[in-house]
N, C-alpha and C. Protein backbone atom coordinates (compact mmCIF):
# COMPACT_ATOMS: atom_id res chain seq x y z
N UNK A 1 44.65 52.33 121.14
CA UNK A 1 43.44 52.17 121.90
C UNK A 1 43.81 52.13 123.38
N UNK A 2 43.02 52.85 124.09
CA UNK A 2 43.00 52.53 125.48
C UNK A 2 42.34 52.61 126.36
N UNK A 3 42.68 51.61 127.42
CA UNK A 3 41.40 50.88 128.48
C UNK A 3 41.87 51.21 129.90
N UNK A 4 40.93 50.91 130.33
CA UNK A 4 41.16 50.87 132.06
C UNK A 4 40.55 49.45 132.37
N UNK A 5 40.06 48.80 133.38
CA UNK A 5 40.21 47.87 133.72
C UNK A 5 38.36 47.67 133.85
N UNK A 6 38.07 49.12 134.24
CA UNK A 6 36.50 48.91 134.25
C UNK A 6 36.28 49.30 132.69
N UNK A 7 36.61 49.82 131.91
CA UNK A 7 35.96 49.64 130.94
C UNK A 7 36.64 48.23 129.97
N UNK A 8 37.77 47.34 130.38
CA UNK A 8 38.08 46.26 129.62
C UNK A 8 36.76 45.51 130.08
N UNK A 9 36.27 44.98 131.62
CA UNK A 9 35.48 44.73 132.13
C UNK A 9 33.94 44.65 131.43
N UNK A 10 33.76 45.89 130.86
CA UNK A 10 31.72 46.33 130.09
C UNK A 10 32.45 46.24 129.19
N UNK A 11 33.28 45.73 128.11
CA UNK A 11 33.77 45.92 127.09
C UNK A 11 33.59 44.40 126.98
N UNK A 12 34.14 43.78 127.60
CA UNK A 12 33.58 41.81 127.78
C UNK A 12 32.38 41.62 128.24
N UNK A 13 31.42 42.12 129.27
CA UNK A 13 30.20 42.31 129.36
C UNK A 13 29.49 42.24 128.26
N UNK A 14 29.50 43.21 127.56
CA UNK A 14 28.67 43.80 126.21
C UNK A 14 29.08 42.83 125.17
N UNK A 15 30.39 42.41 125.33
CA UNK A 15 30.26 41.33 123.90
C UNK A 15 29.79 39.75 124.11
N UNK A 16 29.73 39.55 125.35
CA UNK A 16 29.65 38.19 125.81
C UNK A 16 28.15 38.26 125.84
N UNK A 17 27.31 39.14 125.54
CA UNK A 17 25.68 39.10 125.62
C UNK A 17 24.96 38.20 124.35
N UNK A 18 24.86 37.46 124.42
CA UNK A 18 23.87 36.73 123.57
C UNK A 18 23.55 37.22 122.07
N UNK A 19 23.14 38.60 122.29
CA UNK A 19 22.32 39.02 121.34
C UNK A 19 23.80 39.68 120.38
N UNK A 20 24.94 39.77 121.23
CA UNK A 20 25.82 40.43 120.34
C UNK A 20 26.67 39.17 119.74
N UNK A 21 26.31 38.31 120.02
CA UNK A 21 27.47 37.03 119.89
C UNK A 21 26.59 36.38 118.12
N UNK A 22 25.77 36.50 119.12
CA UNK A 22 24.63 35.91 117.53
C UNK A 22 24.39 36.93 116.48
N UNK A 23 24.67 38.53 116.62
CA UNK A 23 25.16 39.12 115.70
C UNK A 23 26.48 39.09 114.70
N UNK A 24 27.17 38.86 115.74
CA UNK A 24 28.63 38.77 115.16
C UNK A 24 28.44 37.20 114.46
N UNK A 25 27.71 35.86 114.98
CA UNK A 25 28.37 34.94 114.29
C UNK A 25 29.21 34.43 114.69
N UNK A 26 29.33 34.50 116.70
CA UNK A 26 31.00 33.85 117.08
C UNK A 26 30.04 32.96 118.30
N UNK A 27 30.79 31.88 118.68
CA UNK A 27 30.86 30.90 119.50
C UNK A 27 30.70 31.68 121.42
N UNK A 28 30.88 31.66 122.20
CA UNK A 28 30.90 32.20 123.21
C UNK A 28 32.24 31.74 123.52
N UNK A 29 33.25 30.64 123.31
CA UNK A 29 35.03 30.54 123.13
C UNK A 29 35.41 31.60 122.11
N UNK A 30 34.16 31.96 121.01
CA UNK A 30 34.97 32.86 120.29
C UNK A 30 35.30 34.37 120.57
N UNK A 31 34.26 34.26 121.23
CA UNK A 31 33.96 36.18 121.71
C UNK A 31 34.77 36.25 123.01
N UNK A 32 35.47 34.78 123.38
CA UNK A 32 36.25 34.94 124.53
C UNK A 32 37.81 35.70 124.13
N UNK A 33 37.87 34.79 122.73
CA UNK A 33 39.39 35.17 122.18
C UNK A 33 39.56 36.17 121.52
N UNK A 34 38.52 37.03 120.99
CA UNK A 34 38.27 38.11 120.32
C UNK A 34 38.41 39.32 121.66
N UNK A 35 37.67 39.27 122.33
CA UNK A 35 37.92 39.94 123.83
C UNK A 35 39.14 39.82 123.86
N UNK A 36 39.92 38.90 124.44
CA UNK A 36 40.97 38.82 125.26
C UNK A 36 42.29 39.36 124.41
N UNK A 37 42.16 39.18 122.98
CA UNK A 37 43.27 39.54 121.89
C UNK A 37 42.85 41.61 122.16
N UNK A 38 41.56 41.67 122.06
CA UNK A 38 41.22 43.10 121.83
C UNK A 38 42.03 43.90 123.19
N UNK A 39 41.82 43.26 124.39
CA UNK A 39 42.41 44.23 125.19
C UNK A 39 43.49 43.97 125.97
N UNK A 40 44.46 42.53 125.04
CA UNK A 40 45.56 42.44 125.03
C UNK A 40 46.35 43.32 124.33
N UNK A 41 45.63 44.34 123.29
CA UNK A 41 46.30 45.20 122.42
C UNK A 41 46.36 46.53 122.43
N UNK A 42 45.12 46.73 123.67
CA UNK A 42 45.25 48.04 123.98
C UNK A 42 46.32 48.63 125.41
N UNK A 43 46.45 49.72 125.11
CA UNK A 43 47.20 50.36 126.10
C UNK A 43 46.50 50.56 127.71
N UNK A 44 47.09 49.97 128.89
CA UNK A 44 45.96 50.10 129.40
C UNK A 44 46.16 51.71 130.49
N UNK A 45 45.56 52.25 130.96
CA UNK A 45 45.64 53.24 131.80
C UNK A 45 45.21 53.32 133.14
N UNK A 46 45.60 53.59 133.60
CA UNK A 46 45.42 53.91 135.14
C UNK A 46 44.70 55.23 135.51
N UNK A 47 43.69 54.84 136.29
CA UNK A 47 42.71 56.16 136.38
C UNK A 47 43.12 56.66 137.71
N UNK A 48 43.79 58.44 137.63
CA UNK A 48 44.03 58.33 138.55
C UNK A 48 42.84 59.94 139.32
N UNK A 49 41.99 60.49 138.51
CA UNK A 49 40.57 61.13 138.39
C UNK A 49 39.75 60.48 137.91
N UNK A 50 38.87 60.63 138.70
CA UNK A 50 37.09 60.27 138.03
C UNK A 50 36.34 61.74 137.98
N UNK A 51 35.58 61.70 136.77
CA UNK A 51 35.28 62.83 136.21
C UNK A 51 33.72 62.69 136.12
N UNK A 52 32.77 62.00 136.76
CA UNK A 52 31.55 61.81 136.84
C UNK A 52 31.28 62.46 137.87
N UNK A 53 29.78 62.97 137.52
CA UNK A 53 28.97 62.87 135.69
C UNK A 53 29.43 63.66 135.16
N UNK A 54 29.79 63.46 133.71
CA UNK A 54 30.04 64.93 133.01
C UNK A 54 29.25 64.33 131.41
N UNK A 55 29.00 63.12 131.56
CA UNK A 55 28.07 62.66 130.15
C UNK A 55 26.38 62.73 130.03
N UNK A 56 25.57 62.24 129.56
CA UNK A 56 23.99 62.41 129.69
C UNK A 56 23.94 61.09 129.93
N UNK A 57 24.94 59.84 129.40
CA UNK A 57 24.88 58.82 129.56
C UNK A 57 26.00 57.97 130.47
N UNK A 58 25.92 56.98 132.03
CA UNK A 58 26.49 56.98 132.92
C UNK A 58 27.25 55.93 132.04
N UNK A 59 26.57 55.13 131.04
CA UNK A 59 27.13 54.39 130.68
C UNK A 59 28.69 54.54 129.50
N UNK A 60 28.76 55.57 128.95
CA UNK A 60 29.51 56.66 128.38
C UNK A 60 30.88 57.11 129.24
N UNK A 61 30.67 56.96 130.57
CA UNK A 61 31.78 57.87 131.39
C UNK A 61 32.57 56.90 131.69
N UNK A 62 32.95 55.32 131.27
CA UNK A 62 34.26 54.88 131.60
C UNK A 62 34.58 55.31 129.98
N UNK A 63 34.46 55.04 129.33
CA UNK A 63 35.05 55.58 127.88
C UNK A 63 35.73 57.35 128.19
N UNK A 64 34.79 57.76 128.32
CA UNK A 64 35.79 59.47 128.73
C UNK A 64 36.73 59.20 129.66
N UNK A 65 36.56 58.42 130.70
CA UNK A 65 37.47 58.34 131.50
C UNK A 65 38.98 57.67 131.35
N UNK A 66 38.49 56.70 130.76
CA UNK A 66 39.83 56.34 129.49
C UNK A 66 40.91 57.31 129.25
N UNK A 67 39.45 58.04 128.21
CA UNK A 67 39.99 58.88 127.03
C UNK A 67 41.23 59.97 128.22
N UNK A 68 40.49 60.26 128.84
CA UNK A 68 41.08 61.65 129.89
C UNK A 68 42.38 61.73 130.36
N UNK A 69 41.90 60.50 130.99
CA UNK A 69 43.24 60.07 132.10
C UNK A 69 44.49 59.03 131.47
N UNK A 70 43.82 59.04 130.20
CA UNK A 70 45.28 58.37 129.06
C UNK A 70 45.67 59.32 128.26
N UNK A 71 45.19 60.32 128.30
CA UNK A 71 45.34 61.60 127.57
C UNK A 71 44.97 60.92 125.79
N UNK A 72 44.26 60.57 125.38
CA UNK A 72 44.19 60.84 124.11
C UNK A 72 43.53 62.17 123.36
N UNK A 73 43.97 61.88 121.93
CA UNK A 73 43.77 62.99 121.41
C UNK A 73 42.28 62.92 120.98
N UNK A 74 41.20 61.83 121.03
CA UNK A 74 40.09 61.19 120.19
C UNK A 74 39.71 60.45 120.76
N UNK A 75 38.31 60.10 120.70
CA UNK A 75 37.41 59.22 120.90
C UNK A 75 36.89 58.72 119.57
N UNK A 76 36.96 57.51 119.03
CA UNK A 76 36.56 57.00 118.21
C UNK A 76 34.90 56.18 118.38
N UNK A 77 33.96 56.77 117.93
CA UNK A 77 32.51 55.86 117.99
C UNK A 77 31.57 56.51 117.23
N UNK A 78 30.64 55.41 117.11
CA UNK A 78 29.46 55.63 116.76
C UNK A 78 28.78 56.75 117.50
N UNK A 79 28.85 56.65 118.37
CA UNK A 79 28.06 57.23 119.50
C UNK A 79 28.62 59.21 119.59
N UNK A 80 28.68 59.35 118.67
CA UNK A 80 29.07 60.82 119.04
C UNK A 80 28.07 61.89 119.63
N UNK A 81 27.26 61.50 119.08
CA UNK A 81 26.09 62.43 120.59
C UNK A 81 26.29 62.34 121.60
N UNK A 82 26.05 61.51 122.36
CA UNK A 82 26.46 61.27 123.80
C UNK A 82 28.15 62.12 124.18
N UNK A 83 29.15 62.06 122.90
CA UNK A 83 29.77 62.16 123.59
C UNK A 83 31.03 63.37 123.32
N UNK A 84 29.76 64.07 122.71
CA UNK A 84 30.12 66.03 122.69
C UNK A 84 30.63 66.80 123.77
N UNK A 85 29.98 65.95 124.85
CA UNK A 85 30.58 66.90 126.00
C UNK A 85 32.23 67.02 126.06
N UNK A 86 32.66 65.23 125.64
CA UNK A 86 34.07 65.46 125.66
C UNK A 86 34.99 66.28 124.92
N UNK A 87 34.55 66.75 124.14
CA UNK A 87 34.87 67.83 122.99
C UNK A 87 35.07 69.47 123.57
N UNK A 88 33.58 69.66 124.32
CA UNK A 88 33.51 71.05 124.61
C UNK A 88 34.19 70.92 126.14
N UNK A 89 34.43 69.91 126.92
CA UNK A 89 35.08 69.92 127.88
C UNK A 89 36.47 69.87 128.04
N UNK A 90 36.94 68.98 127.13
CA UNK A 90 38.24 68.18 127.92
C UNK A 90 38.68 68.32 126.53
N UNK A 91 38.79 68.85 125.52
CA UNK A 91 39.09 69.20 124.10
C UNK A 91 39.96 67.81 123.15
N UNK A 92 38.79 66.82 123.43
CA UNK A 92 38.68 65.41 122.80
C UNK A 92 38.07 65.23 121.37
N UNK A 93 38.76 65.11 120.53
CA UNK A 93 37.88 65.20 119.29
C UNK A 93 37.47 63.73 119.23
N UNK A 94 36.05 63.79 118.78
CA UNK A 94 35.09 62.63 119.04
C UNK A 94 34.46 62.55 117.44
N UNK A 95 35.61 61.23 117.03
CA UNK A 95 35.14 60.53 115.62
C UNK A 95 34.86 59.34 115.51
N UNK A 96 34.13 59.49 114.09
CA UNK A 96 33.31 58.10 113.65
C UNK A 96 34.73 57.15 112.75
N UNK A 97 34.24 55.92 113.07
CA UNK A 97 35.47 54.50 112.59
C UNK A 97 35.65 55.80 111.33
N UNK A 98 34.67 55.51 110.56
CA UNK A 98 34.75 56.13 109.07
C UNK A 98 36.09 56.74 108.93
N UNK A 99 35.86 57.99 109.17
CA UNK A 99 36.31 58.99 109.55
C UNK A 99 37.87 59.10 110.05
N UNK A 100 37.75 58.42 110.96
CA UNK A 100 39.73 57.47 111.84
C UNK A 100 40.19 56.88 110.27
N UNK A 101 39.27 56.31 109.71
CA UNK A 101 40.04 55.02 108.68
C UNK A 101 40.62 56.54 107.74
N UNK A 102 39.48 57.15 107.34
CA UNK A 102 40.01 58.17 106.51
C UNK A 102 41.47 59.03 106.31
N UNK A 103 41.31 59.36 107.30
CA UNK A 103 42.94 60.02 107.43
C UNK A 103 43.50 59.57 107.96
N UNK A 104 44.10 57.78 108.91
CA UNK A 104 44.82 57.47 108.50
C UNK A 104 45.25 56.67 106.96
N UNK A 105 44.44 56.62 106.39
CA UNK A 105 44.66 56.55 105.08
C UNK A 105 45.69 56.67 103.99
N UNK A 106 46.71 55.27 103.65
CA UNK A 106 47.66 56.14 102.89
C UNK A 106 47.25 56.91 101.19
């Protein structure tokens, strides 16, 4: 997995929201340690291009930007509409968890 610093940033944003905390079932200490383990584990990257806009969604372009400038091979999400462009652009194959779990699969 890998992050940049603005997307570790909306990545603790988005989980520290109320409505996602009381989904999950965690404490607001819990969604602290769940955060902090999550992007203690990722690789982090250094952006050294910004590639905006190239999504429909602004909220979408630190994730490509990640993806880009860490060179991965994939984008892993739900969200694969939004994020086709990275596919026909920057030749990112953009999969669902499902899908990742699948073939790595022993």
């Amino acid at each position: 997995m890998l992050v940049s610093v603005a997307l570790a940033l909306e990545y603790e944003a988005i989980c520290m929201l109320a409505e996602h905390r009381l989904a999950a079932g965690l404490s607001l200490a819990q969604t602290d340690i769940f955060v902090t383990g999550l992007i203690a584990m990722a690789e982090p990257v250094q952006l050294f291009f910004r590639w905006r806009p190239q999504l429909r969604d602004p909220g979408d372009e630190l994730v490509l930007e990640a993806a880009v400038n860490g060179r991965a091979s994939a984008i892993v999400t739900f969200n694969e509409r939004d994020l086709q462009e990275a596919r026909r652009s920057f030749d990112i194959e953009v999969l669902r968890p499902g899908e990742l779990l699948r073939r790595i699969k022993p």
